[in-house]
Protein backbone atom coordinates (compact mmCIF):
# COMPACT_ATOMS: atom_id res chain seq x y z
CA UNK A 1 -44.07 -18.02 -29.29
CA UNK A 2 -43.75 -18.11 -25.27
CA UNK A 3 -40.39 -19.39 -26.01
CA UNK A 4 -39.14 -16.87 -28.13
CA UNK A 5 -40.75 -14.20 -25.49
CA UNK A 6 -38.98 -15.79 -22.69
CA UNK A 7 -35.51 -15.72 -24.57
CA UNK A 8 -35.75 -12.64 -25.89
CA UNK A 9 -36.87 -11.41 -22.23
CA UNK A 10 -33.50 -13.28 -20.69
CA UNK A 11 -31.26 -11.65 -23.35
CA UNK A 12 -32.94 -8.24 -22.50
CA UNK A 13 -32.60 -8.26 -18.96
CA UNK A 14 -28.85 -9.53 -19.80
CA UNK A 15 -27.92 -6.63 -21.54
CA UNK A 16 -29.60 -4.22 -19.79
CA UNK A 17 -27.89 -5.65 -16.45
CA UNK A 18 -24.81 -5.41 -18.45
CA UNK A 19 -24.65 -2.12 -19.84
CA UNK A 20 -26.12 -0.52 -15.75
CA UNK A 21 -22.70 -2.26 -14.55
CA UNK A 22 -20.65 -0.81 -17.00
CA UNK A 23 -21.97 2.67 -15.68
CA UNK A 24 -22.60 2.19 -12.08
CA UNK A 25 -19.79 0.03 -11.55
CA UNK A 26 -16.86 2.81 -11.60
CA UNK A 27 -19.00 4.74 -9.23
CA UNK A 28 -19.77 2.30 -6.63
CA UNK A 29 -15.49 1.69 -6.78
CA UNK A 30 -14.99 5.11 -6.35
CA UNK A 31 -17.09 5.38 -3.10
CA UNK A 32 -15.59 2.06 -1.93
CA UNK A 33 -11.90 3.43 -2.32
CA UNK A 34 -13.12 7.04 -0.69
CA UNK A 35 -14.43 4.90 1.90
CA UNK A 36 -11.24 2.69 2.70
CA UNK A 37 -9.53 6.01 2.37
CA UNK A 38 -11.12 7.84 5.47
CA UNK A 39 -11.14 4.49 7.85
CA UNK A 40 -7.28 4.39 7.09
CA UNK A 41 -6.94 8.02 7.85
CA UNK A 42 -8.95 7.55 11.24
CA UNK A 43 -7.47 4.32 12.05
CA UNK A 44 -4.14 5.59 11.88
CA UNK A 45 -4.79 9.14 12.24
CA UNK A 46 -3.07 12.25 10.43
CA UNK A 47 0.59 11.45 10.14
CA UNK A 48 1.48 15.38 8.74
CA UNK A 49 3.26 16.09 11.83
CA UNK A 50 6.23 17.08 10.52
CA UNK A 51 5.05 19.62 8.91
CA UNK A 52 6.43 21.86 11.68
CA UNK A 53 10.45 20.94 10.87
CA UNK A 54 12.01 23.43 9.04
CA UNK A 55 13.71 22.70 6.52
CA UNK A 56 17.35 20.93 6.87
CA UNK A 57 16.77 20.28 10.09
CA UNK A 58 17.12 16.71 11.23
CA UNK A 59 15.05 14.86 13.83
CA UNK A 60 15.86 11.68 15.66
CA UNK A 61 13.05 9.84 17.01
CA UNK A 62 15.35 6.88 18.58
CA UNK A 63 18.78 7.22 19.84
CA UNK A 64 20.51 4.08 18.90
CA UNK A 65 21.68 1.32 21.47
CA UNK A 66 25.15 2.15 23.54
CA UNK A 67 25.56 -1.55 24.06
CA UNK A 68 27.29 -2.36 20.48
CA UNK A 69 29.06 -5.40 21.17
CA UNK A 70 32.43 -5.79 19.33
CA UNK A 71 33.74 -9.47 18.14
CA UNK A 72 36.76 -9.90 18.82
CA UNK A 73 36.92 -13.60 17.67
CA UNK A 74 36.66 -12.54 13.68
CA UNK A 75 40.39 -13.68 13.33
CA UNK A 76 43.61 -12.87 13.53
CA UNK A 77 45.48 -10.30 11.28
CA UNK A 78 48.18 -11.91 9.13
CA UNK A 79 50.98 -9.97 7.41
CA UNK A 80 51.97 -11.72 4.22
CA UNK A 81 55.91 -10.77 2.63
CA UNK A 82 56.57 -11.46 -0.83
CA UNK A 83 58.68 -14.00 -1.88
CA UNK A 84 60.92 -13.13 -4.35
């Protein structure tokens, strides 16, 4: 009889720990991800600055580099004639 008590204790506990995950377990996610959510947004910080642009109007953050190098060693042109 202790036996049956003890296994039928086990398979309780089992299900009962199964079925509390099943609920809880979406929950606890949820807070995890809201969590993750708001260190990212401190780390990094609110990046809704361009909210201020109107729209069409461009913005360059960079100006490209005035030192574009041209190769002149690519080849040399060759103009081919048909032969008749």
């Amino acid at each position: 009889m202790g036996l049956l008590k003890t296994l039928l204790f086990i398979l309780f506990f089992y299900y009962a720990f199964k079925f509390l995950t099943r609920l809880l377990a979406p929950i606890l996610v949820k807070k995890m991800a809201d969590t993750m959510q708001k260190r990212a947004e401190q780390q990094y910080g609110n990046t809704n600055n361009y909210n201020n642009v109107k729209e069409g109007e461009t913005i360059i953050d960079k100006k490209p580099n005035q030192d574009r190098k041209t190769n002149n060693s690519v080849g040399e042109y060759v103009d081919f004639e048909e032969i008749d």
